[in-house]
C-alpha atoms as a PDB file:
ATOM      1  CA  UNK A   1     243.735 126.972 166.538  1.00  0.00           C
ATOM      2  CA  UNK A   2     243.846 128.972 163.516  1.00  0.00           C
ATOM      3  CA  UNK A   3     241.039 131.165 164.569  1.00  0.00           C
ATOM      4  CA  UNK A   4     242.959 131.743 168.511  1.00  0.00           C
ATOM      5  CA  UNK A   5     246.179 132.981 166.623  1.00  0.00           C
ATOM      6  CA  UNK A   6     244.576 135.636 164.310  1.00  0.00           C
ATOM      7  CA  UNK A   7     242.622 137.199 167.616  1.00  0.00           C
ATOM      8  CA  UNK A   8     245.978 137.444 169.408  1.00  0.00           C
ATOM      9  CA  UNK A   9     247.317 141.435 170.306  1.00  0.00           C
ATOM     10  CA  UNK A  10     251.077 140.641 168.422  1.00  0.00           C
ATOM     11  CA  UNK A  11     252.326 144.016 170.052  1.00  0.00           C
ATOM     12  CA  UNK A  12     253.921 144.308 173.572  1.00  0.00           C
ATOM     13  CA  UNK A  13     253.017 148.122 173.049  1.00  0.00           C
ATOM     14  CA  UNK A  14     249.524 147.701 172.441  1.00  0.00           C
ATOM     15  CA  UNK A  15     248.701 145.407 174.986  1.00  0.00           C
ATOM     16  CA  UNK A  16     250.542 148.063 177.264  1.00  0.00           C
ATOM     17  CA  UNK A  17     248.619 150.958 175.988  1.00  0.00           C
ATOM     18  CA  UNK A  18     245.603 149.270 176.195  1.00  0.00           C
ATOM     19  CA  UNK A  19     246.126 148.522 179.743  1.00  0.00           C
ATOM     20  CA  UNK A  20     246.343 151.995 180.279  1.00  0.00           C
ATOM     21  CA  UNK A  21     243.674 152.692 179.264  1.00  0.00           C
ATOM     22  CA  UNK A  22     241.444 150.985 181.409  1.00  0.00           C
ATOM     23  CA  UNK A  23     239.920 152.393 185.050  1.00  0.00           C
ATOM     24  CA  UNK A  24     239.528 148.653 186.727  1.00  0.00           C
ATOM     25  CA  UNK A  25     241.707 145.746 186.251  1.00  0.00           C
ATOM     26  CA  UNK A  26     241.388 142.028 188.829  1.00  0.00           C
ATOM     27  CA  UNK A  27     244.065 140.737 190.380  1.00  0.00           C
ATOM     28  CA  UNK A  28     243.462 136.480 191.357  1.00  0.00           C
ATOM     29  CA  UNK A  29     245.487 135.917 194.570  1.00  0.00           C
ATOM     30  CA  UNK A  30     244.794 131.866 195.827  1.00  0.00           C
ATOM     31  CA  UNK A  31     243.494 132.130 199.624  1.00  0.00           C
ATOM     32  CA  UNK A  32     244.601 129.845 202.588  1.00  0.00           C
ATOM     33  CA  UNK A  33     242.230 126.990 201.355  1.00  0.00           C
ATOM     34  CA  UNK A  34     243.038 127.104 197.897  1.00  0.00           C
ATOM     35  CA  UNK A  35     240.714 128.903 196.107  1.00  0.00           C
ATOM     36  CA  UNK A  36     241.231 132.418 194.037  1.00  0.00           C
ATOM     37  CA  UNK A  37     240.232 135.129 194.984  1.00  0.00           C
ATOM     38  CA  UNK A  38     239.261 138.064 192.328  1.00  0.00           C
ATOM     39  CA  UNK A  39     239.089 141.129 193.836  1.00  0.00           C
ATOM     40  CA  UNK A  40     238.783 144.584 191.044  1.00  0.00           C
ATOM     41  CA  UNK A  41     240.980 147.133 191.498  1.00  0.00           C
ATOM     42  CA  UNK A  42     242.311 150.975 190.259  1.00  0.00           C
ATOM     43  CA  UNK A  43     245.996 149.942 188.642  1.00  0.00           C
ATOM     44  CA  UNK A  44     248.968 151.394 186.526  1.00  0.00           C
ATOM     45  CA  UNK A  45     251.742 149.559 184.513  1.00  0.00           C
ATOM     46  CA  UNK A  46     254.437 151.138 184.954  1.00  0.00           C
ATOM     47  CA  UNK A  47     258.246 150.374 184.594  1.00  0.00           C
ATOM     48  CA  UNK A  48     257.408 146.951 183.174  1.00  0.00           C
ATOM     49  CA  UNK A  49     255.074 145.774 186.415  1.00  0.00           C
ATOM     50  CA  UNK A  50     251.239 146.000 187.530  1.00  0.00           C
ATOM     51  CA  UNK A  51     251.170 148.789 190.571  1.00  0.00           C
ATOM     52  CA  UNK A  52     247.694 149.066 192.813  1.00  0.00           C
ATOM     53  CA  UNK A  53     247.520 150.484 196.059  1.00  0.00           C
ATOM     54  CA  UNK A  54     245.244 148.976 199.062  1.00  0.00           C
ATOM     55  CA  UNK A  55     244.555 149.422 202.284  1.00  0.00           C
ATOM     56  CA  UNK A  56     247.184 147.974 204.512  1.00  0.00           C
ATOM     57  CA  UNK A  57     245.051 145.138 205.704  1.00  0.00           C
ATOM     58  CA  UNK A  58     243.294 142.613 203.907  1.00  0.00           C
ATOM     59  CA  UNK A  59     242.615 139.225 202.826  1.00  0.00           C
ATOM     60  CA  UNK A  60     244.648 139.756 199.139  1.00  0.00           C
ATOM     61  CA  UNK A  61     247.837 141.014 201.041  1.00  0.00           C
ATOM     62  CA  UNK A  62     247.819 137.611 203.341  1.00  0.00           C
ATOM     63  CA  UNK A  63     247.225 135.300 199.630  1.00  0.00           C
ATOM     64  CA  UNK A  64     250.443 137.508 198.168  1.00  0.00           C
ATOM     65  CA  UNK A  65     252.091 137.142 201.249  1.00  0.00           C
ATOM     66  CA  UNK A  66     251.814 133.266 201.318  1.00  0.00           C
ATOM     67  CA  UNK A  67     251.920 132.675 197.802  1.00  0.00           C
ATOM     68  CA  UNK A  68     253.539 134.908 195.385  1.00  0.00           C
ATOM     69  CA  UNK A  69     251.584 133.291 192.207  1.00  0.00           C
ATOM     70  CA  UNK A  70     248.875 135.741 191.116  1.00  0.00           C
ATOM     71  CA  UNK A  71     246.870 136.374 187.654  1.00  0.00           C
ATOM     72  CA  UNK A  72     246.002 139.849 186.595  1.00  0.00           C
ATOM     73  CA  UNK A  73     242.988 140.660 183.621  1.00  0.00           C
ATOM     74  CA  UNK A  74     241.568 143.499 181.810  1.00  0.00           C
ATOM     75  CA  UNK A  75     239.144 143.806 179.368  1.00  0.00           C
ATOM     76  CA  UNK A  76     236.434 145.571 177.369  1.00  0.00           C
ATOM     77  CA  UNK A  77     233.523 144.629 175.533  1.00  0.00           C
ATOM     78  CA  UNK A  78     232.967 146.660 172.518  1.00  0.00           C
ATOM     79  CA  UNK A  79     229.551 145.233 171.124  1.00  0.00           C
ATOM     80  CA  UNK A  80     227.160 142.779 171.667  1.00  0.00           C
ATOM     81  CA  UNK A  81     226.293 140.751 168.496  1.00  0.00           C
ATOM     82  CA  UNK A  82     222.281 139.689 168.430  1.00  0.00           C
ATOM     83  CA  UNK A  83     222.021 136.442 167.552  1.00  0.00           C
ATOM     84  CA  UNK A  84     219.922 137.610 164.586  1.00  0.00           C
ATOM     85  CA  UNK A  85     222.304 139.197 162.703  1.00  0.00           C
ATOM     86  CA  UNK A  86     223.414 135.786 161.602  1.00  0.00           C
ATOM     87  CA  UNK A  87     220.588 133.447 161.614  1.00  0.00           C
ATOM     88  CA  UNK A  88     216.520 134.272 162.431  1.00  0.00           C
ATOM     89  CA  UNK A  89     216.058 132.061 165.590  1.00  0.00           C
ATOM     90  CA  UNK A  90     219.502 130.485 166.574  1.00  0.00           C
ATOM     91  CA  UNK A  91     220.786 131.734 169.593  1.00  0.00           C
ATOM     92  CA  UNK A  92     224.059 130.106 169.344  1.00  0.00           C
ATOM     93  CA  UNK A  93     224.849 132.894 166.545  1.00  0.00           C
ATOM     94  CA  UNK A  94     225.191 135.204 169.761  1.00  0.00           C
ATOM     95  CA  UNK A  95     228.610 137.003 170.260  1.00  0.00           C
ATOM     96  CA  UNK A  96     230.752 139.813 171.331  1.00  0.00           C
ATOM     97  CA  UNK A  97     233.616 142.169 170.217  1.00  0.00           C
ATOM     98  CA  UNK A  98     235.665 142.357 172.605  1.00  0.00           C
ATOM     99  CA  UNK A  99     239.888 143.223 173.967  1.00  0.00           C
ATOM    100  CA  UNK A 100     241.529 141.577 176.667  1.00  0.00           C
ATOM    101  CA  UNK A 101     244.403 140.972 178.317  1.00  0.00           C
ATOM    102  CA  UNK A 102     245.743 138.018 180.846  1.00  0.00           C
ATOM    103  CA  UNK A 103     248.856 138.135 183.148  1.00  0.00           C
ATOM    104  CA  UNK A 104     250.012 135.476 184.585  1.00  0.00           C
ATOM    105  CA  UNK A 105     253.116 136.819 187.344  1.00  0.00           C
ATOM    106  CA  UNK A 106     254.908 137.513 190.220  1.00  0.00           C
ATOM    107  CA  UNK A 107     252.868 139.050 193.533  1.00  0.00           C
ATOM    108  CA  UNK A 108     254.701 140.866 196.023  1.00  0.00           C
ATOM    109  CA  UNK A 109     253.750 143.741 198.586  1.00  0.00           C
ATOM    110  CA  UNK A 110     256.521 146.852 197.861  1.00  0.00           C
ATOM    111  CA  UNK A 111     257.943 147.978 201.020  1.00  0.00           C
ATOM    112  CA  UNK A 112     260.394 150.443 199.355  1.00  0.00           C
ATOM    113  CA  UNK A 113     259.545 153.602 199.907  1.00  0.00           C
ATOM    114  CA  UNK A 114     260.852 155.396 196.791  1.00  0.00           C
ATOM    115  CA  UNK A 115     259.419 152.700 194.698  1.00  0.00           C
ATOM    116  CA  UNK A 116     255.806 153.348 197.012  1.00  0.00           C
ATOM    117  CA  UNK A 117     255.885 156.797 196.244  1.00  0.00           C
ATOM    118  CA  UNK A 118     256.856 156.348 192.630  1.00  0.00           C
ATOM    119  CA  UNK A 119     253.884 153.843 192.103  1.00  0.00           C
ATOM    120  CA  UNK A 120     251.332 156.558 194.235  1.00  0.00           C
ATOM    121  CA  UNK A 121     252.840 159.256 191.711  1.00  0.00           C
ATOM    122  CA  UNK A 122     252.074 156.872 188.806  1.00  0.00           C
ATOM    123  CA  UNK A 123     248.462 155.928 189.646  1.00  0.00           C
ATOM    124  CA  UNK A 124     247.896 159.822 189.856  1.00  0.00           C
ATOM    125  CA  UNK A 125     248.931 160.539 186.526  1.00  0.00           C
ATOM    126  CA  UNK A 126     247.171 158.013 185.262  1.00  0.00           C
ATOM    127  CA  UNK A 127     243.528 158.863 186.685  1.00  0.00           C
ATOM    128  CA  UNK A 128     244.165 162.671 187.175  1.00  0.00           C
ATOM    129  CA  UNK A 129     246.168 163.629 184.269  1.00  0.00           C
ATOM    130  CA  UNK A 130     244.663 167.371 184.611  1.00  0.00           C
ATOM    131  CA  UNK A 131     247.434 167.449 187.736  1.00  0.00           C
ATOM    132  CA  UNK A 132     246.193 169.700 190.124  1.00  0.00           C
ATOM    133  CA  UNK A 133     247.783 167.823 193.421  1.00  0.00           C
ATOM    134  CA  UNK A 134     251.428 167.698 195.307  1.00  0.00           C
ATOM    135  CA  UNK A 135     253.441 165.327 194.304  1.00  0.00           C
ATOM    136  CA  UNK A 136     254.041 161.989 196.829  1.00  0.00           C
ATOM    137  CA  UNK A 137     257.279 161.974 198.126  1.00  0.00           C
ATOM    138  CA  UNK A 138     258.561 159.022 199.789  1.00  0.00           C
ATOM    139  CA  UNK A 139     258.806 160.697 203.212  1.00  0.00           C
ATOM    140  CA  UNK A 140     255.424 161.747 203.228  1.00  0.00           C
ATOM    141  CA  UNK A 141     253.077 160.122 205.812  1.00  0.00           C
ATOM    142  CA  UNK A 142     250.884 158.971 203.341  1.00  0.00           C
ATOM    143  CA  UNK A 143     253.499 156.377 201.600  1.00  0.00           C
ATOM    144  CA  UNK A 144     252.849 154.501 205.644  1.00  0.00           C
ATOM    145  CA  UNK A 145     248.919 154.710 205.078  1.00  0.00           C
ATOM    146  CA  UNK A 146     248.767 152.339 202.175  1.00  0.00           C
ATOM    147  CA  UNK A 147     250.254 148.855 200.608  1.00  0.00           C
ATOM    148  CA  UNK A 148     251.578 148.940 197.468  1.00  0.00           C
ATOM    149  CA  UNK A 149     250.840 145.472 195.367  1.00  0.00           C
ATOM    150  CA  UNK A 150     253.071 144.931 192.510  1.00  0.00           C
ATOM    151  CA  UNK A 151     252.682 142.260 189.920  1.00  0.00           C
ATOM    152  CA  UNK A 152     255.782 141.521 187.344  1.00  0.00           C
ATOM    153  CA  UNK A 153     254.762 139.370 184.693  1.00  0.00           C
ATOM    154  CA  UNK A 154     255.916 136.522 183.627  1.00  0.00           C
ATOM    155  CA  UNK A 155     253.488 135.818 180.788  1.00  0.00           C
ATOM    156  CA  UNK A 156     251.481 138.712 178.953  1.00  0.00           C
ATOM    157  CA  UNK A 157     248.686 137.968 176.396  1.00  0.00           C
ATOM    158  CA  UNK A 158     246.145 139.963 174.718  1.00  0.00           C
ATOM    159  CA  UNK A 159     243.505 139.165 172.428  1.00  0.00           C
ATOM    160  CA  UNK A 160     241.119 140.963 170.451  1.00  0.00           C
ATOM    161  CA  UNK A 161     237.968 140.358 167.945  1.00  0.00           C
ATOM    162  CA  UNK A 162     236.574 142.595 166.112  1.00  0.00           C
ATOM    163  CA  UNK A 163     235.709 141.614 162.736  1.00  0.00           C
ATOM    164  CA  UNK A 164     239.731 140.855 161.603  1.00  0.00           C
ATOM    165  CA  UNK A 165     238.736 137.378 161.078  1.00  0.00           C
ATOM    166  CA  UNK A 166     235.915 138.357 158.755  1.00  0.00           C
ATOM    167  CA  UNK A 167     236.566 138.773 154.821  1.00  0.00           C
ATOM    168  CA  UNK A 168     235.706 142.409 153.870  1.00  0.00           C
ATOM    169  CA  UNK A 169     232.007 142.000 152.625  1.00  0.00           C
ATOM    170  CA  UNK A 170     230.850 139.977 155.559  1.00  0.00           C
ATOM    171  CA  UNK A 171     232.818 142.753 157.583  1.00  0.00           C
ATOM    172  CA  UNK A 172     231.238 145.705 155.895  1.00  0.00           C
ATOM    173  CA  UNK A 173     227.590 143.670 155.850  1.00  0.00           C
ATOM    174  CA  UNK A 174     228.276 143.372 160.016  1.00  0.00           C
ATOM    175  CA  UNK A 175     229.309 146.715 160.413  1.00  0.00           C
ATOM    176  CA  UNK A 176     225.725 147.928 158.631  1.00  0.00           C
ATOM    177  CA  UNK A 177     223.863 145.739 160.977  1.00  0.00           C
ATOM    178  CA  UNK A 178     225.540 147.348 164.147  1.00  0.00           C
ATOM    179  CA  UNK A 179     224.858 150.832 162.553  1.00  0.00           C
ATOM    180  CA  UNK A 180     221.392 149.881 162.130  1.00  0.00           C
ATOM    181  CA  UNK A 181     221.177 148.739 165.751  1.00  0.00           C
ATOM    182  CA  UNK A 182     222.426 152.013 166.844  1.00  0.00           C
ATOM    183  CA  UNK A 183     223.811 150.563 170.573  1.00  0.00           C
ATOM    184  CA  UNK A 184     225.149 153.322 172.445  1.00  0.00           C
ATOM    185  CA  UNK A 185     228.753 152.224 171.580  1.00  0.00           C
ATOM    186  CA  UNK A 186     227.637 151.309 168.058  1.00  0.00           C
ATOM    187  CA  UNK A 187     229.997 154.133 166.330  1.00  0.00           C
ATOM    188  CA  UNK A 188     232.920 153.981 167.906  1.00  0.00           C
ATOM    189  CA  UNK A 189     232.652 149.840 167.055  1.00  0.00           C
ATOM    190  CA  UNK A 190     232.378 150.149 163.610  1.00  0.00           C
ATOM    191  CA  UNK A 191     235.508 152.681 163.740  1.00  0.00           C
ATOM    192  CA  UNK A 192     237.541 150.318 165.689  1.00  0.00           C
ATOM    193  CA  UNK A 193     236.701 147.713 162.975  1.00  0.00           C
ATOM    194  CA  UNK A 194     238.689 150.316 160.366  1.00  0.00           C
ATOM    195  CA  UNK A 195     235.346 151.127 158.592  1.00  0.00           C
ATOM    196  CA  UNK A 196     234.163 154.522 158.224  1.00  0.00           C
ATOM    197  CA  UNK A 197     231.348 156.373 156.738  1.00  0.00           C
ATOM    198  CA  UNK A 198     231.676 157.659 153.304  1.00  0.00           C
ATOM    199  CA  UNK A 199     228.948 159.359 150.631  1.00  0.00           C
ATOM    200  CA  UNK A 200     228.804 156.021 148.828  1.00  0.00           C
ATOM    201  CA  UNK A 201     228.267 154.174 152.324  1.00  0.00           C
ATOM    202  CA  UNK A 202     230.835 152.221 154.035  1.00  0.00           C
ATOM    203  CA  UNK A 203     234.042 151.017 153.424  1.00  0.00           C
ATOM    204  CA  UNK A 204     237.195 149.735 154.974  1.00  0.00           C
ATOM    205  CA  UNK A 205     239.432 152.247 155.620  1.00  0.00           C
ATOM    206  CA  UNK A 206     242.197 150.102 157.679  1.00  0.00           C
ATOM    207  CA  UNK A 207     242.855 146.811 158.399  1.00  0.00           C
ATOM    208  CA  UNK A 208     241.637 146.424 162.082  1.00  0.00           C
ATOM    209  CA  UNK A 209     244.829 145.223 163.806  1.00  0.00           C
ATOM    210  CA  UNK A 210     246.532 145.527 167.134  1.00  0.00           C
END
């Protein structure tokens, strides 16, 4: 229990930007017999709510429709942890840094047209930022050619490892043996774990926190 409460994101705003940051997030809806249904999807958080746009049809809009109850999840593995770094044959030593984030919340389809257009405009800025495109308005025909899912949450968690748990010389010792694996994500790892390169070799430039 100790260990689950020092990988938890503490920050509202971090869990936010982070979401932000990501291309695909899945959104569970529960179908007519019961079971979820995961389906990913292109999404923006935006005025405190989970906006994706679909076609107008589909199985996920009759599960929202029907039940309002949905689950939402991000994440992002950073770096995969070879068993050997830890012990010379046990496989069990195997394991990942990772962020990710859980919502738990409120499903409906948004047949507002403002609010449409405002969550098309949204979605654009987040995966064109460069601009480059007219604006949606909400009397555009477009706004009619799409669903608009939203998802308010009622419960938002984020959780993170990457080497906060560790003291610093196990930390720094990890953060050679990634280096020395060279992964192609193995650099930007090691900075996320606050370490950086200096002329006397590595050291722990920030507390990794979020």
């Amino acid at each position: 229990m100790q260990l689950l409460g020092r990988l938890e994101i503490k920050s509202r705003e971090k869990i936010i930007e982070f979401l932000n940051s990501l291309e695909t997030g899945r959104i569970c809806s529960i179908d007519k017999d019961g079971y979820p249904q995961i389906i990913p999807m292109n999404f923006v958080y935006a005025k405190d709510a989970i906006y994706m746009h679909s076609h107008t049809k589909g199985e996920k809009l009759e599960n929202i429709s029907r039940n309002h109850k949905v689950g939402f999840e991000v994440d992002k593995s950073l770096e995969f942890l070879p068993s050997y770094f830890g012990h010379p044959t046990d496989a069990s030593q195997a394991d990942t840094f990772y962020i990710s984030v859980v919502i738990k919340g409120h499903g409906t389809l948004v047949i507002d047209r403002k609010e449409k257009a405002f969550a098309l405009n949204s979605l654009m800025e987040k995966y064109q930022p460069e601009g480059r495109y007219e604006k949606i308005d909400q009397d555009m025909h477009v706004v009619d050619e799409v669903a608009i899912i939203k998802v308010v949450p009622e419960t938002m968690r984020g959780k993170y490892k990457i080497g906060q748990h560790l003291d610093r010389k196990t930390r720094i010792a990890l953060a050679k043996l990634i280096l020395e694996r060279n992964s192609p994500t193995a650099r930007d790892t090691v900075k996320t774990m606050g370490i950086t390169q200096t002329k006397d070799g590595l050291d722990i430039s920030e507390e990794p926190s979020w």
